[in-house]
Protein backbone atom coordinates (compact mmCIF):
# COMPACT_ATOMS: atom_id res chain seq x y z
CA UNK A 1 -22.66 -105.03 -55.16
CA UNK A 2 -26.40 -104.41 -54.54
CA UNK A 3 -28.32 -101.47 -55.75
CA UNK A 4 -29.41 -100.21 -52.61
CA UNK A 5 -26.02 -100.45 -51.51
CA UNK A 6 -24.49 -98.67 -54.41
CA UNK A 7 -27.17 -95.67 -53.84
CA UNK A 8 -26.07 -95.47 -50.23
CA UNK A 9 -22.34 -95.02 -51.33
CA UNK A 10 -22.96 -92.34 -53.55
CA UNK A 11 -25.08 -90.66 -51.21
CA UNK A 12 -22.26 -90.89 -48.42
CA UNK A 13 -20.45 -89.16 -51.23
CA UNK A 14 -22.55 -85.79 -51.56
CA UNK A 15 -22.75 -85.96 -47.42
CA UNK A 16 -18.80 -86.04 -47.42
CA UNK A 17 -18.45 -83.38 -50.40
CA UNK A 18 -20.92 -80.80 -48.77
CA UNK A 19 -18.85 -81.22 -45.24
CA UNK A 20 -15.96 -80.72 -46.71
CA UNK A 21 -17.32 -77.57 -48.76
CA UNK A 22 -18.83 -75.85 -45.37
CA UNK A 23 -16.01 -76.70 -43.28
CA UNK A 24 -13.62 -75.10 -46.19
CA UNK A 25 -16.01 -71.82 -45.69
CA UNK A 26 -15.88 -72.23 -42.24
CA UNK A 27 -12.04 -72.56 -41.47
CA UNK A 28 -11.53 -69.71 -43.26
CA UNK A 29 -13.71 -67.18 -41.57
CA UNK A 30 -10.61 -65.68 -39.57
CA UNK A 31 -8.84 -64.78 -42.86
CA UNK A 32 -12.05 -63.42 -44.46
CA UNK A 33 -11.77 -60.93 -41.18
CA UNK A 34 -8.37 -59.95 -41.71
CA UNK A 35 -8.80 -59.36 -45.06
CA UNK A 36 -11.42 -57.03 -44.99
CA UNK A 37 -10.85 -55.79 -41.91
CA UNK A 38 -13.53 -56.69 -39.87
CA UNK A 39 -14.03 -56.24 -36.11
CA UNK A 40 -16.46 -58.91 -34.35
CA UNK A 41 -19.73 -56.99 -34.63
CA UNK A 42 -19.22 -56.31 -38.85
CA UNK A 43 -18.36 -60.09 -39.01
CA UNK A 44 -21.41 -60.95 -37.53
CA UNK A 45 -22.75 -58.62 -39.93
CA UNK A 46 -21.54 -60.91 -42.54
CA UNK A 47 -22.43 -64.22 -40.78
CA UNK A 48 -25.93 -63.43 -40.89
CA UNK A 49 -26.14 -63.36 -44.66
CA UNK A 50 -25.73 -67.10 -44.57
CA UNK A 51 -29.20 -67.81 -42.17
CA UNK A 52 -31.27 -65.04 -43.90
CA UNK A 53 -30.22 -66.38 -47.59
CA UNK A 54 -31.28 -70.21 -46.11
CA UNK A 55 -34.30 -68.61 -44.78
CA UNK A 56 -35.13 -67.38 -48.17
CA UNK A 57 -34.84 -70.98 -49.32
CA UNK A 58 -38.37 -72.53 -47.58
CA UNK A 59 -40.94 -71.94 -49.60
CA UNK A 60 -38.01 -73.03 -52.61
CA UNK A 61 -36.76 -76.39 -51.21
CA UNK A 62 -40.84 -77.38 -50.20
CA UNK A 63 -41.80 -76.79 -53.68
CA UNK A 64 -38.52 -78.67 -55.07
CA UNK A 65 -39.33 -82.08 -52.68
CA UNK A 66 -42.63 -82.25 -54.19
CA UNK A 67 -42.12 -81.71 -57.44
CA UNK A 68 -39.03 -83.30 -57.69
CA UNK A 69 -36.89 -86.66 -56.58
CA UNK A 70 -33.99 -85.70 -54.63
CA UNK A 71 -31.57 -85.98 -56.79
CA UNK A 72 -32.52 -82.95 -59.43
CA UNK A 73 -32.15 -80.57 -57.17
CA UNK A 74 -29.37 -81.98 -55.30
CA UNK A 75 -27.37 -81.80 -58.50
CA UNK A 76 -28.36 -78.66 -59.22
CA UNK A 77 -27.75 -76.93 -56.03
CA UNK A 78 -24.38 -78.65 -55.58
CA UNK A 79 -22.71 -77.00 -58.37
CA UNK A 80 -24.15 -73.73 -57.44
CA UNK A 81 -22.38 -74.39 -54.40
CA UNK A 82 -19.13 -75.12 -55.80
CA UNK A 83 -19.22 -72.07 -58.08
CA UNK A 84 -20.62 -69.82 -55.26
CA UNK A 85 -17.24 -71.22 -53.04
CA UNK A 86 -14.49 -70.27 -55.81
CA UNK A 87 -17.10 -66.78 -55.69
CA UNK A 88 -15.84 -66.30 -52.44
CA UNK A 89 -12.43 -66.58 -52.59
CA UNK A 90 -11.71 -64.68 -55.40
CA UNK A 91 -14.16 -61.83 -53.61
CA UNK A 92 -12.33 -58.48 -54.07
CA UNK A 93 -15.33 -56.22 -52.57
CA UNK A 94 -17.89 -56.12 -49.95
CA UNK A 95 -20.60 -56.39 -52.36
CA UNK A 96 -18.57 -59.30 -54.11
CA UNK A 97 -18.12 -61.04 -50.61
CA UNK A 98 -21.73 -60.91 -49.88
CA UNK A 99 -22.75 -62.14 -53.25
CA UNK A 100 -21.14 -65.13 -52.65
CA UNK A 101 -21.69 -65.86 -49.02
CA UNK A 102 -25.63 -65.35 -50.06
CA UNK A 103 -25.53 -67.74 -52.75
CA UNK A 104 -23.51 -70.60 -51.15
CA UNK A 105 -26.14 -70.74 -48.05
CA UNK A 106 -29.13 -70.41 -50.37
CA UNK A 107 -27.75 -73.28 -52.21
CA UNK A 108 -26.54 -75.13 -49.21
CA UNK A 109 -30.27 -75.01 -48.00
CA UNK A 110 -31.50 -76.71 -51.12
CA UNK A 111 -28.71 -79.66 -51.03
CA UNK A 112 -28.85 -80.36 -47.27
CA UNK A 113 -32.76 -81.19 -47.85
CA UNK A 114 -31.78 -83.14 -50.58
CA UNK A 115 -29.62 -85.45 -49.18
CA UNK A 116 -31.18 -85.51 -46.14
CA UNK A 117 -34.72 -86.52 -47.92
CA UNK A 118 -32.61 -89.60 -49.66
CA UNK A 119 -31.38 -90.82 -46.48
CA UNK A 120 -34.68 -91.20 -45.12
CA UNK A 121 -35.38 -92.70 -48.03
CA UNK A 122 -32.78 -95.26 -48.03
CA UNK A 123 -33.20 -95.72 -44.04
CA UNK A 124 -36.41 -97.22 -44.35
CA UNK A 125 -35.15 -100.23 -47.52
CA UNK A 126 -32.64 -100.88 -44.34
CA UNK A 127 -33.15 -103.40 -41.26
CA UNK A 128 -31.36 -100.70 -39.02
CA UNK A 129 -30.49 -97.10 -38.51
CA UNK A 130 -27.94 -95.42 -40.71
CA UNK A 131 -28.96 -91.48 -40.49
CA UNK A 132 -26.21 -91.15 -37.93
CA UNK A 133 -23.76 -92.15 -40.57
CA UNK A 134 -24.45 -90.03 -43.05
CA UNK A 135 -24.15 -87.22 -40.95
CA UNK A 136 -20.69 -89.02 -39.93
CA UNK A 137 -19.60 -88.51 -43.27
CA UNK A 138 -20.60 -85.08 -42.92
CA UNK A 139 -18.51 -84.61 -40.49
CA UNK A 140 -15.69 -86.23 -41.54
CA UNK A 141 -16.08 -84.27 -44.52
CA UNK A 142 -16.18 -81.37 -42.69
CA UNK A 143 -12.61 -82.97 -40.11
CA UNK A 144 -11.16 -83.20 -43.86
CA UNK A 145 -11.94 -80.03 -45.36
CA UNK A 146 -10.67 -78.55 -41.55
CA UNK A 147 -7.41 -80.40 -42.13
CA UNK A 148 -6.89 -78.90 -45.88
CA UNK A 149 -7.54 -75.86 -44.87
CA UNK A 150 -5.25 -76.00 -41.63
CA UNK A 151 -2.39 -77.47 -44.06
CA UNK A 152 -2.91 -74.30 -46.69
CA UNK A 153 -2.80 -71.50 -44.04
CA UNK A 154 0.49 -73.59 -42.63
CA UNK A 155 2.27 -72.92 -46.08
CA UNK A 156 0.38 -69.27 -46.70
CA UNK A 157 -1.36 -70.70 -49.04
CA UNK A 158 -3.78 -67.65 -50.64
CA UNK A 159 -7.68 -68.00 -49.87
CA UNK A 160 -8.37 -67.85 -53.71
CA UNK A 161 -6.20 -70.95 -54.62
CA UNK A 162 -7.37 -72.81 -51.49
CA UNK A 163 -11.14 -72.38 -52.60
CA UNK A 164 -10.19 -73.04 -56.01
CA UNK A 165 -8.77 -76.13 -55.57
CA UNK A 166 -11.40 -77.37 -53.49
CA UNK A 167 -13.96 -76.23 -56.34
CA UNK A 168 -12.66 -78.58 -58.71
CA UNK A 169 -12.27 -81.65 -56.81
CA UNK A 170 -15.59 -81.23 -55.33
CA UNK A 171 -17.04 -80.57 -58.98
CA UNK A 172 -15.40 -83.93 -60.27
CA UNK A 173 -16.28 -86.29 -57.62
CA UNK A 174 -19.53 -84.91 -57.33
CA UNK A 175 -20.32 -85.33 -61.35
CA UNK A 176 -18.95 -88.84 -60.97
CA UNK A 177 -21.38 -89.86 -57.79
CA UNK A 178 -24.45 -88.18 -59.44
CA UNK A 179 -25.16 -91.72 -61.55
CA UNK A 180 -25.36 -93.90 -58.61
CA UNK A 181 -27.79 -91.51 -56.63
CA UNK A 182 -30.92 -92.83 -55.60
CA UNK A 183 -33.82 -91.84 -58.31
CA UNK A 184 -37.63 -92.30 -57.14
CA UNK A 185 -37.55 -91.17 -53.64
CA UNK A 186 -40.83 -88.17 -54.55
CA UNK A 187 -43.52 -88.84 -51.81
CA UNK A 188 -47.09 -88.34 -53.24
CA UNK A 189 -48.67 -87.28 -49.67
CA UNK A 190 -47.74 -84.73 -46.65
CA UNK A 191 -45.79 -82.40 -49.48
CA UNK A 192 -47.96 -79.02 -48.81
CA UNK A 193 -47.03 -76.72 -45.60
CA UNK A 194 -49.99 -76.35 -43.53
CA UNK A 195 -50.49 -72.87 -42.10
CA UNK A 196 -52.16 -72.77 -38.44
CA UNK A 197 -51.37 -74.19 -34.75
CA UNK A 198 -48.12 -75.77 -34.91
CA UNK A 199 -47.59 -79.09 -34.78
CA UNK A 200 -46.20 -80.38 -31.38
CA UNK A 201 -43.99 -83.22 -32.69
CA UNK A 202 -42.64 -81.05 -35.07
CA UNK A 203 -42.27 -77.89 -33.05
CA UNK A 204 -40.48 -80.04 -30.08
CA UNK A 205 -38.17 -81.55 -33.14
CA UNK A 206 -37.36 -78.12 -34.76
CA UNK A 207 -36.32 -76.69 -31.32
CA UNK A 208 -34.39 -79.02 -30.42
CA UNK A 209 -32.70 -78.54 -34.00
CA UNK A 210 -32.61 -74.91 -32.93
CA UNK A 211 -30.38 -75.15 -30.29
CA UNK A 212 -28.14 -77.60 -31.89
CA UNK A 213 -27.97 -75.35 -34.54
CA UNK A 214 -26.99 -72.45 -32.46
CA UNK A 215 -24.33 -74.28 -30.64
CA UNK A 216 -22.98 -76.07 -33.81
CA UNK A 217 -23.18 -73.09 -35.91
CA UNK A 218 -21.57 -70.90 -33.55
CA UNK A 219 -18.92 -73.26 -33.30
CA UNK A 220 -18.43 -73.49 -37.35
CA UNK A 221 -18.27 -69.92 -37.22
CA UNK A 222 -16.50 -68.73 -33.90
CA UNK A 223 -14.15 -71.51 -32.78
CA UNK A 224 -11.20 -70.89 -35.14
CA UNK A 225 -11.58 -66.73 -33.75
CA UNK A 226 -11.44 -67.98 -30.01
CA UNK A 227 -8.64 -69.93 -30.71
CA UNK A 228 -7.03 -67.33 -32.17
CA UNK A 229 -7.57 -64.46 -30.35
CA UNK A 230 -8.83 -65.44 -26.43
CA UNK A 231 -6.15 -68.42 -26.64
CA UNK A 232 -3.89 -66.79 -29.03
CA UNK A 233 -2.67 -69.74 -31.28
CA UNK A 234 -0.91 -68.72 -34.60
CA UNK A 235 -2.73 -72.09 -36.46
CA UNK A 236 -6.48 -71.03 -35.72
CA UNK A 237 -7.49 -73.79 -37.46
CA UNK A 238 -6.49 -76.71 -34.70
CA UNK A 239 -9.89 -75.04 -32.95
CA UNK A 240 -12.10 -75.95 -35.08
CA UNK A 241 -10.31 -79.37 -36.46
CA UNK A 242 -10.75 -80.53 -32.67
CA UNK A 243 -14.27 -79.52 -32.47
CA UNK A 244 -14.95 -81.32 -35.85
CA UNK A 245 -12.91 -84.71 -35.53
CA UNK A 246 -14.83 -85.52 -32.06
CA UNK A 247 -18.29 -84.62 -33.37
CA UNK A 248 -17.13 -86.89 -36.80
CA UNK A 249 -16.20 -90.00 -34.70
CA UNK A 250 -19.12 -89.66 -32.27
CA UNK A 251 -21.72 -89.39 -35.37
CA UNK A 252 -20.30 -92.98 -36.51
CA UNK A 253 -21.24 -94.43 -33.42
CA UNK A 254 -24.83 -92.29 -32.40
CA UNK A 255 -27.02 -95.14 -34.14
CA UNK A 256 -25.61 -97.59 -32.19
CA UNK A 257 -25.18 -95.66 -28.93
CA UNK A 258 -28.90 -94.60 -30.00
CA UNK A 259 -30.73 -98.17 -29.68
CA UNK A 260 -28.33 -99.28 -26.83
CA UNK A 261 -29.45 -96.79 -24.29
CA UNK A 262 -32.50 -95.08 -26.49
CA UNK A 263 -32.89 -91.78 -28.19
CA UNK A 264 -34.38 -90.10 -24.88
CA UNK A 265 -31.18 -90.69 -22.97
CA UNK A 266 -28.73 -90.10 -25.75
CA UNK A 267 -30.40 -86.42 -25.77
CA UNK A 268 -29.90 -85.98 -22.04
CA UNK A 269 -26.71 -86.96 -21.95
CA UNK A 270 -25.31 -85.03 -24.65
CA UNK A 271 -26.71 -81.78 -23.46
CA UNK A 272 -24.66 -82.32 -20.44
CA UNK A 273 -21.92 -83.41 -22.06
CA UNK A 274 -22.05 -80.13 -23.97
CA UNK A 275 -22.70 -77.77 -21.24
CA UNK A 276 -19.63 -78.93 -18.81
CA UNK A 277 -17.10 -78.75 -22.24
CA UNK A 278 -17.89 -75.36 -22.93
CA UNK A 279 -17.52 -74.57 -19.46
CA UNK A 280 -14.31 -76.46 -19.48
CA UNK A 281 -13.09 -73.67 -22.53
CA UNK A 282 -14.47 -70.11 -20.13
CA UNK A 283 -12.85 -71.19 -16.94
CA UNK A 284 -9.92 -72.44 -18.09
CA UNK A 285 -8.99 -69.92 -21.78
CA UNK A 286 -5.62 -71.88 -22.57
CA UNK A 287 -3.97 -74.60 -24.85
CA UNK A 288 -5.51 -77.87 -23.55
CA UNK A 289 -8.81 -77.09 -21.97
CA UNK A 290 -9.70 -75.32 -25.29
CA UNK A 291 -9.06 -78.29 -26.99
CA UNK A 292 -10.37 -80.57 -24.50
CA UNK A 293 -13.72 -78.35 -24.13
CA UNK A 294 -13.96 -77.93 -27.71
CA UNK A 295 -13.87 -81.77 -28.22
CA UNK A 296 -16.78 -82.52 -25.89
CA UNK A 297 -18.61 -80.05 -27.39
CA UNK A 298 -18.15 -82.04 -30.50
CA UNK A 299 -19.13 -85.34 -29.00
CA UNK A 300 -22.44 -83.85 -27.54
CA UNK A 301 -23.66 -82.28 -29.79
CA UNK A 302 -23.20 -84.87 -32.63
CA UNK A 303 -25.85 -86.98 -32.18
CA UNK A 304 -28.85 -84.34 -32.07
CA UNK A 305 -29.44 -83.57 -35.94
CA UNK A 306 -28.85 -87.47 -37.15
CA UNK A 307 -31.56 -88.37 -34.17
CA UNK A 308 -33.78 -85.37 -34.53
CA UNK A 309 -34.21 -86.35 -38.49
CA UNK A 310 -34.42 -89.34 -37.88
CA UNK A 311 -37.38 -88.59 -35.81
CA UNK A 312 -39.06 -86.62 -38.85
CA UNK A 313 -39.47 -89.21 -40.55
CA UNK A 314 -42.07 -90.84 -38.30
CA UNK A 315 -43.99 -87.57 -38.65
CA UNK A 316 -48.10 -88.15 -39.20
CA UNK A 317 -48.75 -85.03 -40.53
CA UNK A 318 -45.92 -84.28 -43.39
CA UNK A 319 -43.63 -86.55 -45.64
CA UNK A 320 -40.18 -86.99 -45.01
CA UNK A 321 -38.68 -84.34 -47.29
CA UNK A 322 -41.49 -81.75 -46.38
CA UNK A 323 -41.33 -82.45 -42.23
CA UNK A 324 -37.04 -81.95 -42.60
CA UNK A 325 -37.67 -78.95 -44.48
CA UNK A 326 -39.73 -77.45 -42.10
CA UNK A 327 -37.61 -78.68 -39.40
CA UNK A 328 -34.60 -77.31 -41.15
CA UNK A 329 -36.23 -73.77 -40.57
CA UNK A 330 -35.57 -73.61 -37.13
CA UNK A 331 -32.16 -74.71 -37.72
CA UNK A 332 -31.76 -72.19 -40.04
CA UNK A 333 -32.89 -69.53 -37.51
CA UNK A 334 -30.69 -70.53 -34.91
CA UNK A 335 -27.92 -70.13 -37.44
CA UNK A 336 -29.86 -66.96 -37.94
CA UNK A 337 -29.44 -65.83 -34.22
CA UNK A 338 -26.36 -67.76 -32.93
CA UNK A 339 -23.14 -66.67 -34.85
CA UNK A 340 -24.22 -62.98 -35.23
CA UNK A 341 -25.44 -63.30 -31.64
CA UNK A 342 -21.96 -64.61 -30.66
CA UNK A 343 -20.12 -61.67 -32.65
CA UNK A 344 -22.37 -58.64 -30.74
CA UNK A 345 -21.54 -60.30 -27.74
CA UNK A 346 -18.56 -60.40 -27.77
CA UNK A 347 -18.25 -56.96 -29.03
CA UNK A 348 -19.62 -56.11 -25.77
CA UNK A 349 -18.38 -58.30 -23.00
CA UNK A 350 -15.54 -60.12 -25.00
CA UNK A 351 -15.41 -63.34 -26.62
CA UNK A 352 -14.72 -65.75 -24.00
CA UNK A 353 -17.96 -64.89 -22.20
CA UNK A 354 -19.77 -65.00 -25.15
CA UNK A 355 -19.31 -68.43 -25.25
CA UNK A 356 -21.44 -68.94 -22.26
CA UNK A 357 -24.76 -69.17 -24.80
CA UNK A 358 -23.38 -72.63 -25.82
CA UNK A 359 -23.86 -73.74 -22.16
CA UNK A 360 -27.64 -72.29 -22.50
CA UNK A 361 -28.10 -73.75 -25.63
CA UNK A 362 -26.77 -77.62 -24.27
CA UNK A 363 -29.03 -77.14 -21.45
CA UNK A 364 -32.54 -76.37 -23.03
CA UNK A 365 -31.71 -79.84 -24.83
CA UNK A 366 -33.05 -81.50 -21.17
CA UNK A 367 -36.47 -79.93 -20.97
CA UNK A 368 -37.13 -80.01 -25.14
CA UNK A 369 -35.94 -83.68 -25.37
CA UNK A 370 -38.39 -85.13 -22.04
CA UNK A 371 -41.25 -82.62 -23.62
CA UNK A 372 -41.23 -84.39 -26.53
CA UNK A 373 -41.08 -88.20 -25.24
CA UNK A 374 -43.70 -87.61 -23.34
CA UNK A 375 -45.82 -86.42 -25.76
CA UNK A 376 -44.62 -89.42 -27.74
CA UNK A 377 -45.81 -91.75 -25.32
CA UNK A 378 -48.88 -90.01 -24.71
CA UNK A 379 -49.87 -90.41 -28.33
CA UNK A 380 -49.38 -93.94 -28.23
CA UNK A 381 -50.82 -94.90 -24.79
């Protein structure tokens, strides 16, 4: 087996493990509520630790790509995560809760430019894309660590075990992969963040992140509660397993559906895609259209973080690991805005129409997406 190919598979590995660690977060959110007692507005209290902790993490994770090859902090950061999970779930007070919460998204930050970094990395020893699948193994991570979780609250399975056994399988596999990672992927040029007029390329790229972000992250967050509450299913977790099994498959195939009918139309049609399933879940609140909504959410929205990374890469102005970071930011902000945003309002005008910011959020895909192929082909006419 090659070396490249060997790096590659232990990459996938990390991609899979930190999936599976969010999505174990994640799934659990409506049992976090009942245990503390939350109502939707103190929840979104508690979601907004996770963006503002991230946040925190800029100036950190541009400093650690250029000082560093991906893999140090990756390392790093990973265990913090795992430790920071098993935090969580053993959480006995707010402050406790918080601690945790704030930790595991700080550290999150750090790995997700990591691995992302590497991939770019690796993408460019290959002959074709393979960002999309990476982020496919996120997912699937993430369908995985959705299934777990579904399977512990079937058998009442307590928070604190279910984090803890999640802990130490992550923490093995993850020590075991660490070998194989890729080791000289530092860039020596575009590593310092350049204050002044934005850059178009990369403001059109980190807005389009944006509202992915806000529709994906609200979904992470808020799909389980909808489930539970506006269609009143004992087994929240089917929700968000739905959401995250159609967004895993479509990821496989966005590199391919990517070059077949080009990166311009693949944004278009996802945001519509997006927009008419989340309609789909508002007009019609019950078993099937949920699920049937919630899974072309999942296929719409798949294909806009593998493609918009991608798309960093060919940045003029930064290096890979420096333009994702940056890029990253808005993503982090619309994490920032969109699951609180959700909780507030649907503390005011209910849950199910809170939902209707996902439609907004497919929708500004259109304008963003044609904005920035035109000023693509404007720079190279």
């Amino acid at each position: 087996m090659g070396q490249i190919k060997i790096q590659r598979i232990s990459l996938s590995v990390y991609f899979f493990l930190l999936g599976f660690g969010f999505a174990t977060w994640a799934s659990r959110i409506p049992s976090i509520k009942s245990n503390f007692h939350f109502n939707e507005a103190e929840l979104g209290n508690l979601l907004l630790v996770m963006p503002i902790s991230s946040l925190i993490g800029l100036p950190i994770s541009g400093w650690l790509v250029s000082k560093y090859n991906s893999r140090i902090p990756l390392i790093v950061s990973f265990i913090c995560i795992v430790l920071s999970l098993y935090g969580i779930g053993v959480a006995q007070t707010l402050t406790e809760l918080v601690l945790g919460v704030a930790i595991f998204a700080f550290c999150t930050r750090i790995a997700n430019i990591a691995v992302n970094t590497m991939s770019l990395a690796l993408q460019k020893k290959q002959e074709k894309k393979i960002i999309g699948s990476f982020h496919g193994l996120w997912s699937l991570g993430g369908l995985f660590g959705a299934l777990f979780s579904t399977i512990m609250v079937s058998n009442s399975v307590t928070m604190k075990d279910h984090f803890l056994y999640i802990s130490i399988f992550s923490l093995v596999v993850g020590l075991i992969a660490f070998p194989f990672l890729m080791k000289n992927d530092k860039t020596q040029a575009g590593n310092k963040l350049i204050i002044g007029k934005p850059d178009k390329y990369i403001l059109y790229l980190g807005l389009m992140v944006f509202f992915g972000a806000l529709c994906e992250g609200g979904m992470f967050d808020w799909s389980g509660v909808y489930f539970k509450e506006v269609v009143g299913e004992e087994v929240f977790t089917l929700g968000y397993l739905i959401f995250m099994t159609f967004m895993a498959i479509s990821r496989f195939f966005s590199d391919k559906i990517a070059e077949e009918i080009g990166m311009k139309k693949t944004y278009l049609i996802g945001a519509g895609i997006v927009a008419f399933g989340m309609l789909l879940v508002i007009v019609f609140p019950s078993y099937w259209p949920v699920l049937i909504g919630f899974s072309l959410v999942g296929i719409g929205v798949a294909a806009v973080f593998p493609m918009t990374f991608s798309l960093a890469g060919n940045s003029k102005k930064y290096s890979p690991g420096m333009a994702i970071s940056i890029i990253s930011t808005y993503g982090i902000i619309g994490m920032l805005i969109g699951p609180p945003l959700v909780g507030y309002l649907a503390h005011l005008i209910g849950l199910k129409y809170a939902f209707i910011l996902f439609i907004f959020c497919g929708l500004m895909l259109i304008p963003l997406s044609r904005s920035f192929f035109n000023l693509v082909e404007k720079d190279s006419s």
